[in-house]
N, C-alpha and C. Protein backbone atom coordinates (compact mmCIF):
# COMPACT_ATOMS: atom_id res chain seq x y z
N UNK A 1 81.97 -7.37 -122.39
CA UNK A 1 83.16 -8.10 -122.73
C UNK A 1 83.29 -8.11 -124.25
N UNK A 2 84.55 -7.74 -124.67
CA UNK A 2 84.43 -7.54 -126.02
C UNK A 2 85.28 -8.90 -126.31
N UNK A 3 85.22 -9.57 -128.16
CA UNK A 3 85.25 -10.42 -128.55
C UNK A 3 85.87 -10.12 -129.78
N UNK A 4 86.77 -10.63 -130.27
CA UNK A 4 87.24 -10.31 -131.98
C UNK A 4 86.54 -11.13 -132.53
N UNK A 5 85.76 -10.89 -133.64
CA UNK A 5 85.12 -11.76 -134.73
C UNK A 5 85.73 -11.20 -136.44
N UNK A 6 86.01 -12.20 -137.12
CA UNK A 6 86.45 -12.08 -138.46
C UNK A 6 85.40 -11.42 -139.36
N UNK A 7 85.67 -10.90 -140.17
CA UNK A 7 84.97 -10.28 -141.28
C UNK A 7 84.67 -11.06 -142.28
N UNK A 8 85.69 -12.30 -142.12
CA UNK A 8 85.50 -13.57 -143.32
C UNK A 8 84.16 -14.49 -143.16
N UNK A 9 83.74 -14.75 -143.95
CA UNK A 9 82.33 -15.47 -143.49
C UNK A 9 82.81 -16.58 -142.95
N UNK A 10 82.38 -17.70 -142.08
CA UNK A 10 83.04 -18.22 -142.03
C UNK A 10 82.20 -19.50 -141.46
N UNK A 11 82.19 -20.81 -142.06
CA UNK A 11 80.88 -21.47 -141.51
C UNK A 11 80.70 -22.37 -140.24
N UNK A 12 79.53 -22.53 -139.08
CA UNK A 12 79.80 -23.04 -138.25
C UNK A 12 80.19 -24.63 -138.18
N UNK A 13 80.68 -25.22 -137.68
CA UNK A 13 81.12 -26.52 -137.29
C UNK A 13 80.53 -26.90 -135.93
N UNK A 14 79.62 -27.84 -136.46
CA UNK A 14 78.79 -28.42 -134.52
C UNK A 14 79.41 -29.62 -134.32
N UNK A 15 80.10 -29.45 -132.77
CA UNK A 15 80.94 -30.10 -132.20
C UNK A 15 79.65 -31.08 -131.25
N UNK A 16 80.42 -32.10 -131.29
CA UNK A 16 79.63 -33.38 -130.41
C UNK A 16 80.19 -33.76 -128.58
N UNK A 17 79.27 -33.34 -128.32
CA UNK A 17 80.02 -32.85 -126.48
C UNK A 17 78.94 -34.00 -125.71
N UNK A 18 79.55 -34.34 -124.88
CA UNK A 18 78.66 -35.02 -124.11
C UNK A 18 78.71 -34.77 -122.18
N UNK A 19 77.98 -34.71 -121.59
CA UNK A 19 77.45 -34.12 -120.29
C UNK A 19 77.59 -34.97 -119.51
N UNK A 20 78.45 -34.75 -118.71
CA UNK A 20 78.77 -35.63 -117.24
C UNK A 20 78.25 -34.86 -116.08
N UNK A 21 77.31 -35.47 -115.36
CA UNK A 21 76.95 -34.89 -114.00
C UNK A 21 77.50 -35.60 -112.88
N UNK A 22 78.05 -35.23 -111.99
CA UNK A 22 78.48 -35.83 -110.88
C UNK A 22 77.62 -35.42 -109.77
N UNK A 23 77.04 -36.66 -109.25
CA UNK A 23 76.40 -36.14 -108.14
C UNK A 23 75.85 -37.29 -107.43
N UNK A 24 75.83 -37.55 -106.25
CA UNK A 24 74.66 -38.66 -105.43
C UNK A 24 73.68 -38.58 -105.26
N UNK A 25 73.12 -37.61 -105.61
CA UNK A 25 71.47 -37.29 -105.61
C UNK A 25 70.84 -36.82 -106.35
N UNK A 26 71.27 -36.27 -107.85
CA UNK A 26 70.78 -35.88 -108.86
C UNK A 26 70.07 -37.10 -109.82
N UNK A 27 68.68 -36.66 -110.40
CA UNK A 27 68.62 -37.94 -111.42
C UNK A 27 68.40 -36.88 -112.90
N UNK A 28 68.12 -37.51 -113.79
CA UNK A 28 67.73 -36.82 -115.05
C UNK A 28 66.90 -35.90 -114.86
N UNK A 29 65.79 -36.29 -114.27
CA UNK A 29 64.54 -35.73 -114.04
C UNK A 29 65.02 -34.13 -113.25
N UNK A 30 65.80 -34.10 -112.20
CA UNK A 30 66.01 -32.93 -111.34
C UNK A 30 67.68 -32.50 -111.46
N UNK A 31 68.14 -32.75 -112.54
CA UNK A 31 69.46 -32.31 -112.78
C UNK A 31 69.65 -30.80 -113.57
N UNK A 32 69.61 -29.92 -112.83
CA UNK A 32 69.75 -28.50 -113.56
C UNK A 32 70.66 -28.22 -114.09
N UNK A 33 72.06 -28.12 -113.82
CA UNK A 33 73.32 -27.99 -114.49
C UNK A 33 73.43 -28.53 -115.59
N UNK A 34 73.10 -29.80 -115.64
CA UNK A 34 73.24 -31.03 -117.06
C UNK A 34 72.57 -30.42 -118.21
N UNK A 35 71.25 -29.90 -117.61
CA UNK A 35 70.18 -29.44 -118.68
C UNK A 35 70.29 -28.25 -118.89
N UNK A 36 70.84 -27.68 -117.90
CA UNK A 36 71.35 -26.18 -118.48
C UNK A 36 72.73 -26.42 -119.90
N UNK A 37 73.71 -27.01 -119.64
CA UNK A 37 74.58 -27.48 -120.67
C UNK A 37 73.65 -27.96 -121.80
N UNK A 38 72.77 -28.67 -122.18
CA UNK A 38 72.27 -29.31 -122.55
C UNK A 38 71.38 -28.48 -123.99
N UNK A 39 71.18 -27.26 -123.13
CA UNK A 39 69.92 -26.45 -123.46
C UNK A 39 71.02 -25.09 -124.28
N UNK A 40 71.87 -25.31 -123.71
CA UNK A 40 73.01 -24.46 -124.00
C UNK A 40 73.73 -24.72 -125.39
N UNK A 41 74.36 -25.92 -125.36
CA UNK A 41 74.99 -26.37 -126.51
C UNK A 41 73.87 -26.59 -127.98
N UNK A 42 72.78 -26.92 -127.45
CA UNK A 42 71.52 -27.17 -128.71
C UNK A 42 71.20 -25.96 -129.37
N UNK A 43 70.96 -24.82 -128.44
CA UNK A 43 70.96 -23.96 -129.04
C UNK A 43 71.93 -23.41 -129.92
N UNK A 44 73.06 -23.35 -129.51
CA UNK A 44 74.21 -23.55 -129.88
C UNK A 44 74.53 -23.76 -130.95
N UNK A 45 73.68 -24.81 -131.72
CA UNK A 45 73.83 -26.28 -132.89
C UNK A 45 74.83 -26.90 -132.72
N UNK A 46 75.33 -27.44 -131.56
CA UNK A 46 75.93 -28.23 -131.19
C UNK A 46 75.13 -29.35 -131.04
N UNK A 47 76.17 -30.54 -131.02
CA UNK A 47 75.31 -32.20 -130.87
C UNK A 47 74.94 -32.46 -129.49
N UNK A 48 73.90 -33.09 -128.71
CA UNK A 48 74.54 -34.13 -127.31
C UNK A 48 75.01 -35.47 -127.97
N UNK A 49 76.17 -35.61 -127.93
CA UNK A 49 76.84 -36.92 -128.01
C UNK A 49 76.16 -38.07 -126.82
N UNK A 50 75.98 -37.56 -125.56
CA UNK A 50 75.62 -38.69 -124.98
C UNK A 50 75.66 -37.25 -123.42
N UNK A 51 74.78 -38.08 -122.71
CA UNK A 51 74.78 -37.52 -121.39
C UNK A 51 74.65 -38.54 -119.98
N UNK A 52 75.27 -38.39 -119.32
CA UNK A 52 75.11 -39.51 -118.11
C UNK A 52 75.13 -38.86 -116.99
N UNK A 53 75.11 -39.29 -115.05
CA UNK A 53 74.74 -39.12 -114.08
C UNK A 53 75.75 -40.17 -113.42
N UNK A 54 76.94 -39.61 -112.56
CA UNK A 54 77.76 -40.45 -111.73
C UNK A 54 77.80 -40.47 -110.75
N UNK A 55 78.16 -41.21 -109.77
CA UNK A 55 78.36 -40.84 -108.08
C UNK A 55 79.82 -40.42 -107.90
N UNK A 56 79.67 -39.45 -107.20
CA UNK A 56 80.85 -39.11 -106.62
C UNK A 56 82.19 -40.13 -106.25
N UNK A 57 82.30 -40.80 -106.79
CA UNK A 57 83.46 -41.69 -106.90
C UNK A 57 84.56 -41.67 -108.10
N UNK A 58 85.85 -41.65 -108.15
CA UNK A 58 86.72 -41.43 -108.91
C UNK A 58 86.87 -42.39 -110.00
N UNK A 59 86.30 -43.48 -109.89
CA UNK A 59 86.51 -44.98 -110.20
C UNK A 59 85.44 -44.62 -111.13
N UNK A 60 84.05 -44.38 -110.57
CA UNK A 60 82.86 -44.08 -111.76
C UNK A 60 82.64 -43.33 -112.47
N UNK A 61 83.64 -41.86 -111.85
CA UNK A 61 83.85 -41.04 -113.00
C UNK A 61 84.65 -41.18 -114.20
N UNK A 62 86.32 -41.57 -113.94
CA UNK A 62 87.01 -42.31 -114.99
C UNK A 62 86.07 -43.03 -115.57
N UNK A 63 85.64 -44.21 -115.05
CA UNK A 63 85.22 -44.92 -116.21
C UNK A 63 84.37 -44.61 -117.08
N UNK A 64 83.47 -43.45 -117.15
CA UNK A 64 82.49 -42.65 -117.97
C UNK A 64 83.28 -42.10 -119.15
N UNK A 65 84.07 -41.26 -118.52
CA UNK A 65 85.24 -39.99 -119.51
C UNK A 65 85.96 -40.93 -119.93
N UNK A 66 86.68 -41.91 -119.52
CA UNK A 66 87.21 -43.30 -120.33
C UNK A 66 87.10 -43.53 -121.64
N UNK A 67 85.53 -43.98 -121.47
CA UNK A 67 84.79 -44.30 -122.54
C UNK A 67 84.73 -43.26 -123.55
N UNK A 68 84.22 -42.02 -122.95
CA UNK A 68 83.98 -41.24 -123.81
C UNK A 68 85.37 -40.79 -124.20
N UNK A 69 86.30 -40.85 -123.89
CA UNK A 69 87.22 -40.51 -124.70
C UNK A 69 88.08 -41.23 -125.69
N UNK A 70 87.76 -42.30 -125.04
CA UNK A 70 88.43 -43.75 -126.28
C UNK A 70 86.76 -43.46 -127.46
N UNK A 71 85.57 -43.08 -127.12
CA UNK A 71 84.75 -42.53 -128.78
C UNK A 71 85.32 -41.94 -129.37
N UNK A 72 85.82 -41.91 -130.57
CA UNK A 72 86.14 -41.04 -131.59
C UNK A 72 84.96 -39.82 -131.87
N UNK A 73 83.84 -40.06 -131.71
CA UNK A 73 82.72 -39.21 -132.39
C UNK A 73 82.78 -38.07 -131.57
N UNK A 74 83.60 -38.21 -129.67
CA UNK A 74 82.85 -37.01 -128.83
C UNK A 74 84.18 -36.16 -129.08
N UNK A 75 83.77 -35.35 -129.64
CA UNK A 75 84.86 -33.75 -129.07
C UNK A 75 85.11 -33.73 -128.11
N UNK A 76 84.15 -33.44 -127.12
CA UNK A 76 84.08 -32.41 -125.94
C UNK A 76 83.29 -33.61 -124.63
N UNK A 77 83.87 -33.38 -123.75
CA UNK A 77 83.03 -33.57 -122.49
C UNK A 77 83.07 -32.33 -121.17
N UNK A 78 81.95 -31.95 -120.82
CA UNK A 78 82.03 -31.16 -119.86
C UNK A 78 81.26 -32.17 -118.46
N UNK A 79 81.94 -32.22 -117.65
CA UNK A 79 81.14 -32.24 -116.17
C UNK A 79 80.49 -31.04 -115.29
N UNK A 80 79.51 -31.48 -114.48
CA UNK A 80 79.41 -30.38 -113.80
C UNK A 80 78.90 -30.95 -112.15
N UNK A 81 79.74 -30.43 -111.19
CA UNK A 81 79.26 -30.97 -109.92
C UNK A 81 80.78 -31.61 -109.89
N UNK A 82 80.83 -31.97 -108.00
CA UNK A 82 82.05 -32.60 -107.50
C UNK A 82 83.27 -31.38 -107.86
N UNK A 83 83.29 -30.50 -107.73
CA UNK A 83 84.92 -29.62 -108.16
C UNK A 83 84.94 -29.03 -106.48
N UNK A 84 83.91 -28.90 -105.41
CA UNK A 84 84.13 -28.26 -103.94
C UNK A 84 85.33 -28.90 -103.26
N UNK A 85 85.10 -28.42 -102.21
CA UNK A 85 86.13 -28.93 -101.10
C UNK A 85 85.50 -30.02 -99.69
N UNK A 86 84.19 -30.16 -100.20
CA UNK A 86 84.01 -31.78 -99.21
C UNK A 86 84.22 -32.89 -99.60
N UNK A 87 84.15 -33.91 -98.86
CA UNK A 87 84.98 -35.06 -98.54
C UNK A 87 84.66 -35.80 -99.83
N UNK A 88 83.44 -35.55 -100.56
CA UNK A 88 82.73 -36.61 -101.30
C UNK A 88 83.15 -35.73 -102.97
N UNK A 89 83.49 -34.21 -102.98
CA UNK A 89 83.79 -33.75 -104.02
C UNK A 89 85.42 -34.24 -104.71
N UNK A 90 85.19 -35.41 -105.51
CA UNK A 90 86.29 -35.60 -106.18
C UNK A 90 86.46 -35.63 -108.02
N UNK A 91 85.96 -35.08 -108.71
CA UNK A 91 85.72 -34.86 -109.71
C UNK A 91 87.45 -34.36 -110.32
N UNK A 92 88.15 -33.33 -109.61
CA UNK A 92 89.36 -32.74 -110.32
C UNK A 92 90.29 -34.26 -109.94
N UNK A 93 90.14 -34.72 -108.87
CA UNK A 93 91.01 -35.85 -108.93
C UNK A 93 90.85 -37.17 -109.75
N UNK A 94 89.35 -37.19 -110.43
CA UNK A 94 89.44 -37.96 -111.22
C UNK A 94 89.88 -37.71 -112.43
N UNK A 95 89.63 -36.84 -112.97
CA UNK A 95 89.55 -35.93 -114.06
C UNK A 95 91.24 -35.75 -114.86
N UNK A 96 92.02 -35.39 -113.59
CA UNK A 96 93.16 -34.76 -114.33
C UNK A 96 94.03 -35.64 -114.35
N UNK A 97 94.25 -37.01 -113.74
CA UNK A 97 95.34 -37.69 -114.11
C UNK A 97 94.70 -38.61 -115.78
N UNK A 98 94.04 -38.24 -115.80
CA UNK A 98 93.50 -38.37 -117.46
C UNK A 98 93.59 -37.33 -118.57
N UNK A 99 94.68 -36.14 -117.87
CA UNK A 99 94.82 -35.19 -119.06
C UNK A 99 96.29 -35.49 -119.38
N UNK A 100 96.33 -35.46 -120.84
CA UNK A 100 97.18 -35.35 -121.70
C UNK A 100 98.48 -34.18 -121.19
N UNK A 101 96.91 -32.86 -121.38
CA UNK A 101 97.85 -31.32 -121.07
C UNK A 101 96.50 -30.87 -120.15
N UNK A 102 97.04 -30.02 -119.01
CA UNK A 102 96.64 -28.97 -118.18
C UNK A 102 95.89 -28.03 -118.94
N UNK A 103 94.85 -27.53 -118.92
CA UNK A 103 94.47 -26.51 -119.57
C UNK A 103 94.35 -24.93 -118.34
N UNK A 104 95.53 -24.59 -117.62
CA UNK A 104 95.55 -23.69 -116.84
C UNK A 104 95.01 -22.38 -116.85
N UNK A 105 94.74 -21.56 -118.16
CA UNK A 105 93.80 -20.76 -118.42
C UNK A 105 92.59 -20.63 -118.36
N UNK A 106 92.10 -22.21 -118.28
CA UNK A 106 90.50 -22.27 -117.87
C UNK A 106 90.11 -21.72 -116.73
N UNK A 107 90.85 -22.21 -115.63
CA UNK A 107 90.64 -22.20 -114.16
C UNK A 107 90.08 -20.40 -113.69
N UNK A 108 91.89 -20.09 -114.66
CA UNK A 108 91.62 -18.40 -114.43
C UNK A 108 90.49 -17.58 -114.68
N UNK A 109 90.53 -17.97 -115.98
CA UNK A 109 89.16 -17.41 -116.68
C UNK A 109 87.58 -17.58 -116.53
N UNK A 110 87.56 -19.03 -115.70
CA UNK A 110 86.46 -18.99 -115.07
C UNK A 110 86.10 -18.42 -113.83
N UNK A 111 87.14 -18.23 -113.24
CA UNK A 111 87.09 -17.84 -111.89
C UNK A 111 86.69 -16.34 -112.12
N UNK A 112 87.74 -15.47 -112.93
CA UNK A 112 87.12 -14.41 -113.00
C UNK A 112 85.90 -13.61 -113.56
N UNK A 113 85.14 -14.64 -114.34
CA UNK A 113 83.78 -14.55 -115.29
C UNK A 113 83.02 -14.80 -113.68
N UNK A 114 83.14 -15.81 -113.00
CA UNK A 114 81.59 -16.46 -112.25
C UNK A 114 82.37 -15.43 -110.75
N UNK A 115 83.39 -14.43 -110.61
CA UNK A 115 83.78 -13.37 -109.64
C UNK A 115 82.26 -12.55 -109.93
N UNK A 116 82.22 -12.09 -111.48
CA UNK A 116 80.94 -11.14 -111.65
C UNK A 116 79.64 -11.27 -110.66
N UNK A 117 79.39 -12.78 -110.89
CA UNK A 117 78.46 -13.80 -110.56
C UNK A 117 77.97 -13.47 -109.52
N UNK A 118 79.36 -13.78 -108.54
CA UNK A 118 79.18 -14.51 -107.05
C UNK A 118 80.13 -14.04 -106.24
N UNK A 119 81.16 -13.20 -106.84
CA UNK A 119 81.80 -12.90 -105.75
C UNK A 119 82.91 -13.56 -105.51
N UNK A 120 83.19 -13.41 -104.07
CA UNK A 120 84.36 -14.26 -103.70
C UNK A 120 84.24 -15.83 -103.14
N UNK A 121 82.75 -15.88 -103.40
CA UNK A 121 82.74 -17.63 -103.46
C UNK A 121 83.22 -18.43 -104.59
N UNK A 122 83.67 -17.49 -105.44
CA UNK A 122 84.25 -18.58 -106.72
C UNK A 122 85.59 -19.21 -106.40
N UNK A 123 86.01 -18.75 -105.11
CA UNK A 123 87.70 -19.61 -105.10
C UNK A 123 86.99 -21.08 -104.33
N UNK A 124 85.38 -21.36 -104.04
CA UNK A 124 85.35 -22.77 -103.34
C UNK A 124 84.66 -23.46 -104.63
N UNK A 125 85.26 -23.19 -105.52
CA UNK A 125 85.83 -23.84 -106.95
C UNK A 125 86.88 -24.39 -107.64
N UNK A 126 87.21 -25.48 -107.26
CA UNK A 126 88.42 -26.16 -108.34
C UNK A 126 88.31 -26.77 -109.78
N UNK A 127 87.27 -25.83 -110.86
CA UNK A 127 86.45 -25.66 -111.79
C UNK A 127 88.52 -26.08 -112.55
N UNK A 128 88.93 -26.82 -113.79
CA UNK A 128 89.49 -27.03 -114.17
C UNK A 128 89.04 -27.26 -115.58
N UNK A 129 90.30 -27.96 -116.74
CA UNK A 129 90.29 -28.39 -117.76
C UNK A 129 91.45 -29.06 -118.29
N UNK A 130 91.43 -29.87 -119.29
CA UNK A 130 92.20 -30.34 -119.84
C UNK A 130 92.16 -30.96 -121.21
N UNK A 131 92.94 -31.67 -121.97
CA UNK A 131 92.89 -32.44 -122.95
C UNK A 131 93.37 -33.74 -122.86
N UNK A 132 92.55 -34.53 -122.95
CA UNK A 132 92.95 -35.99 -123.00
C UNK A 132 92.64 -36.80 -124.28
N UNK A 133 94.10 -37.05 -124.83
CA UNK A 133 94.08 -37.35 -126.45
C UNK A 133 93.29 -36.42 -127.13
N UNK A 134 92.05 -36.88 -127.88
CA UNK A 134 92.08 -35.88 -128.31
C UNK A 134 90.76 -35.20 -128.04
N UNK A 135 90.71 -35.43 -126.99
CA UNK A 135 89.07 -34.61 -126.41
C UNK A 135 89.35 -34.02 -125.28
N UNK A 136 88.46 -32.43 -125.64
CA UNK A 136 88.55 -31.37 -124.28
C UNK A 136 87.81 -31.86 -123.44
N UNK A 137 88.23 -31.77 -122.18
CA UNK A 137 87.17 -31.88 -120.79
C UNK A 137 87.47 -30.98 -120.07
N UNK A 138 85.78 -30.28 -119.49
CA UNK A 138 86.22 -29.10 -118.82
C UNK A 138 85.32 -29.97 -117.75
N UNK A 139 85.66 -29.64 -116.32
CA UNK A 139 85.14 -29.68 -115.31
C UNK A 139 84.50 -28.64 -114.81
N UNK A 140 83.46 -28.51 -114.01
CA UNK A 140 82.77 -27.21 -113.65
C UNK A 140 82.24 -27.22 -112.22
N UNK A 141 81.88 -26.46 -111.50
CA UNK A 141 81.27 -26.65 -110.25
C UNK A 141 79.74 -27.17 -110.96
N UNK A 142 79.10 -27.75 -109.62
CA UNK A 142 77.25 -28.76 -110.00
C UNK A 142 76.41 -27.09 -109.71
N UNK A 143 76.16 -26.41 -110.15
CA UNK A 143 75.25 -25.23 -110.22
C UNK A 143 75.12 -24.98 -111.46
N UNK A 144 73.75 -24.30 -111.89
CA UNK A 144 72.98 -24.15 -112.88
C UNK A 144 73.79 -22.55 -113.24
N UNK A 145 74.09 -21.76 -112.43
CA UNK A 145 74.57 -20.55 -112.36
C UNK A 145 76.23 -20.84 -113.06
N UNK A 146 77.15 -21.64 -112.51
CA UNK A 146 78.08 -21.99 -112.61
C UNK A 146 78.26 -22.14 -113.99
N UNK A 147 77.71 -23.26 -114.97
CA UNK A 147 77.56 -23.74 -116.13
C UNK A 147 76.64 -22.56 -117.10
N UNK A 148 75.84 -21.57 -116.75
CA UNK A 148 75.68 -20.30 -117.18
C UNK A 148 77.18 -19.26 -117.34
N UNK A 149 77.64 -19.14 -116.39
CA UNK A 149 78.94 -18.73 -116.69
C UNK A 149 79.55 -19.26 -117.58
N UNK A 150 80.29 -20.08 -117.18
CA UNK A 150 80.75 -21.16 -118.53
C UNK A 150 80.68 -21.28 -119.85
N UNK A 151 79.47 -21.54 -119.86
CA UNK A 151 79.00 -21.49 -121.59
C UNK A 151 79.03 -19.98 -122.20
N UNK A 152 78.35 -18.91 -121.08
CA UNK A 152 78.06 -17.77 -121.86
C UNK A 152 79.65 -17.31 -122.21
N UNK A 153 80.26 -17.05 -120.91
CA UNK A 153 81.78 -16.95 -121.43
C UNK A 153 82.89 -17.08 -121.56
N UNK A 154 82.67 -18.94 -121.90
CA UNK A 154 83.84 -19.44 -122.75
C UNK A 154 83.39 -20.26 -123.88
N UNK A 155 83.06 -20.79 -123.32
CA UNK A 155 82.41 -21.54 -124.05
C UNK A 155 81.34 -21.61 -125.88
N UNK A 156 80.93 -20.83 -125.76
CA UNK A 156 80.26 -19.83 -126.38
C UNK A 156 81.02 -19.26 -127.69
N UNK A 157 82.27 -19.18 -127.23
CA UNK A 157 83.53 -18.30 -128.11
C UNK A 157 84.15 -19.53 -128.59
N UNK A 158 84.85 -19.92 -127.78
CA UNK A 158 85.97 -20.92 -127.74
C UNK A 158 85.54 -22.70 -128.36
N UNK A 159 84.55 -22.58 -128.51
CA UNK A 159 83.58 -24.06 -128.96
C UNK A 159 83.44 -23.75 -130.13
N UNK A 160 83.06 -22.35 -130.80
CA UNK A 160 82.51 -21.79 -132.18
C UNK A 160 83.69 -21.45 -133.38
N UNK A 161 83.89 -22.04 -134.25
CA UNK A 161 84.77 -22.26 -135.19
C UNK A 161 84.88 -20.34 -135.58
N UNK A 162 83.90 -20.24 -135.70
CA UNK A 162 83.64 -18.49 -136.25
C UNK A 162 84.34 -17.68 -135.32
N UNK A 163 84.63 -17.41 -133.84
CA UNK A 163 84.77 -16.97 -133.20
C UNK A 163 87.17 -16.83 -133.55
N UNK A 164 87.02 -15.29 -133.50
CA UNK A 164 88.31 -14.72 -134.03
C UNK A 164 89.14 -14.51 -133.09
N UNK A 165 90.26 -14.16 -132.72
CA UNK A 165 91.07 -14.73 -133.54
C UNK A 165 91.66 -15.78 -133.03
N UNK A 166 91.24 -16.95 -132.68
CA UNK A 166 91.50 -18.54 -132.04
C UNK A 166 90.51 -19.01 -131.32
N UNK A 167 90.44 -20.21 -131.62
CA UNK A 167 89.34 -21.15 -130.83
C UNK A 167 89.54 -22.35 -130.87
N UNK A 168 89.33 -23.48 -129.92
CA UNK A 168 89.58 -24.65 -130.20
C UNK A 168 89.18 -25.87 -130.89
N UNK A 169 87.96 -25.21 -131.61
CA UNK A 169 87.67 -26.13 -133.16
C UNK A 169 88.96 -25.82 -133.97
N UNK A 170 89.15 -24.85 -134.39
CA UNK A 170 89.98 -24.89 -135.57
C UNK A 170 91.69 -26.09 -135.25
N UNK A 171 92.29 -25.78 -133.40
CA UNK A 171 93.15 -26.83 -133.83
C UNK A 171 93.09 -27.96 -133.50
N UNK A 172 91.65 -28.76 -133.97
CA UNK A 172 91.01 -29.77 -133.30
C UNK A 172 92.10 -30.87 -134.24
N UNK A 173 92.07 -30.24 -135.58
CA UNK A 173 92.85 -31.35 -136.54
C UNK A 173 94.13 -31.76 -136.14
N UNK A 174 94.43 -30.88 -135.45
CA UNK A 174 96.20 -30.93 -135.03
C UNK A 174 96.55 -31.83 -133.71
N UNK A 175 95.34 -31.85 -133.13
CA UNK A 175 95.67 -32.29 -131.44
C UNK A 175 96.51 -33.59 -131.39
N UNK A 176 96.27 -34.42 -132.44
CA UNK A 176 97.02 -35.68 -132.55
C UNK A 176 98.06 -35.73 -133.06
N UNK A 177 98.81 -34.87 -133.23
CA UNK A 177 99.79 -35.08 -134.36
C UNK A 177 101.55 -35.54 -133.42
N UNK A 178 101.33 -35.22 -132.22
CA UNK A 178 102.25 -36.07 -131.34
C UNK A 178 101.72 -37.55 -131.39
N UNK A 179 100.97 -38.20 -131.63
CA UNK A 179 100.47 -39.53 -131.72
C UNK A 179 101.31 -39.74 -133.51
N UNK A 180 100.51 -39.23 -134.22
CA UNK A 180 101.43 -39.62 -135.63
C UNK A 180 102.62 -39.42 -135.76
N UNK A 181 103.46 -38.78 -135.12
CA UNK A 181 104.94 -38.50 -135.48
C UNK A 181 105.38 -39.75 -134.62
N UNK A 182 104.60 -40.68 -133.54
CA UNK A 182 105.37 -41.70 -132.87
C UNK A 182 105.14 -43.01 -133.73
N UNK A 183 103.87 -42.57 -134.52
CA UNK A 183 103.53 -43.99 -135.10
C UNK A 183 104.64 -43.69 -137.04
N UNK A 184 104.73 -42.69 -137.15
CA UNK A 184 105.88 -42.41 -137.98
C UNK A 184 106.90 -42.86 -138.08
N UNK A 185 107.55 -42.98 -136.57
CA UNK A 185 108.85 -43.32 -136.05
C UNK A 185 108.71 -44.87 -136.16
N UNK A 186 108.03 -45.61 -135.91
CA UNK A 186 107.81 -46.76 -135.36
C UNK A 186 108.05 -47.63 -136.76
């Protein structure tokens, strides 16, 4: 997979992301996905802002990403787990009536990265994203494989200020600026 990178030097910026696991049976101790993100972004030189463990409930997930999104400090939140199609997977329904904007290119682009993967089990994925104010949240399927995809290719690019020609550090400054033009008006 090829990648445009600038010729300009250009210096990194470590973004502060924090790790949502959704799951009823995962703890710290045996959470692979989390720590795969985890292990991912550090290397990275990225921050953990904070990491937590939810139950599959919509109510406990909001109120996590809530929080973390009324922090000013977190950039980024990624989940991982709850995006399937059983009764107890509700993660996209918590998730998206808390986005600002749809991030509809995610969906695609993951689907066709973790196709390499896995095949045609990637459509029992409702792997999403969005922006809410002013922090990205990507949702992901709960697999260690899943969140390997992910990071290696999007994440990876699209998190890294260096990475050419667009990424979503650089219009991190801008994301608010429908908020200031209302408090302008006012």
């Amino acid at each position: 997979m090829a990648h445009a990178h600038s010729d300009r030097p250009l210096a990194f910026i470590p973004l502060k992301i924090a790790i949502l696991t959704v799951s009823d049976t995962r703890t710290m101790v045996d959470d692979k996905s989390g720590q795969t993100l985890v292990d991912r972004l550090e290397a990275a030189g990225h921050i953990l802002a904070d990491r937590a463990i939810v139950k599959d409930d919509v109510e406990a997930i909001q109120a996590q990403a809530k929080a973390w999104i009324a922090n000013p400090s977190i950039d980024v939140i990624i989940s991982t787990g709850g995006t399937g199609f059983t009764g107890r997977d509700v993660t996209p329904e918590a998730m998206m009536p808390l986005f600002d904007k749809q991030m509809d290119g995610f969906s695609w682009l993951f689907h066709k990265i973790s196709f390499e993967t896995i095949g045609t089990s990637t459509i029992q994925s409702r792997a999403t994203a969005g922006l809410a104010g002013t922090t990205f949240i990507f949702c992901l399927p709960g697999s260690s494989g899943a969140c390997k995809d992910a990071w290696d290719g999007i994440f990876a690019y699209q998190l890294d200020y260096r990475h050419q020609p667009c990424n979503f550090v650089e219009m991190m400054p801008r994301l608010d600026e429908h908020l200031k033009r209302e408090k302008a008006r006012t």
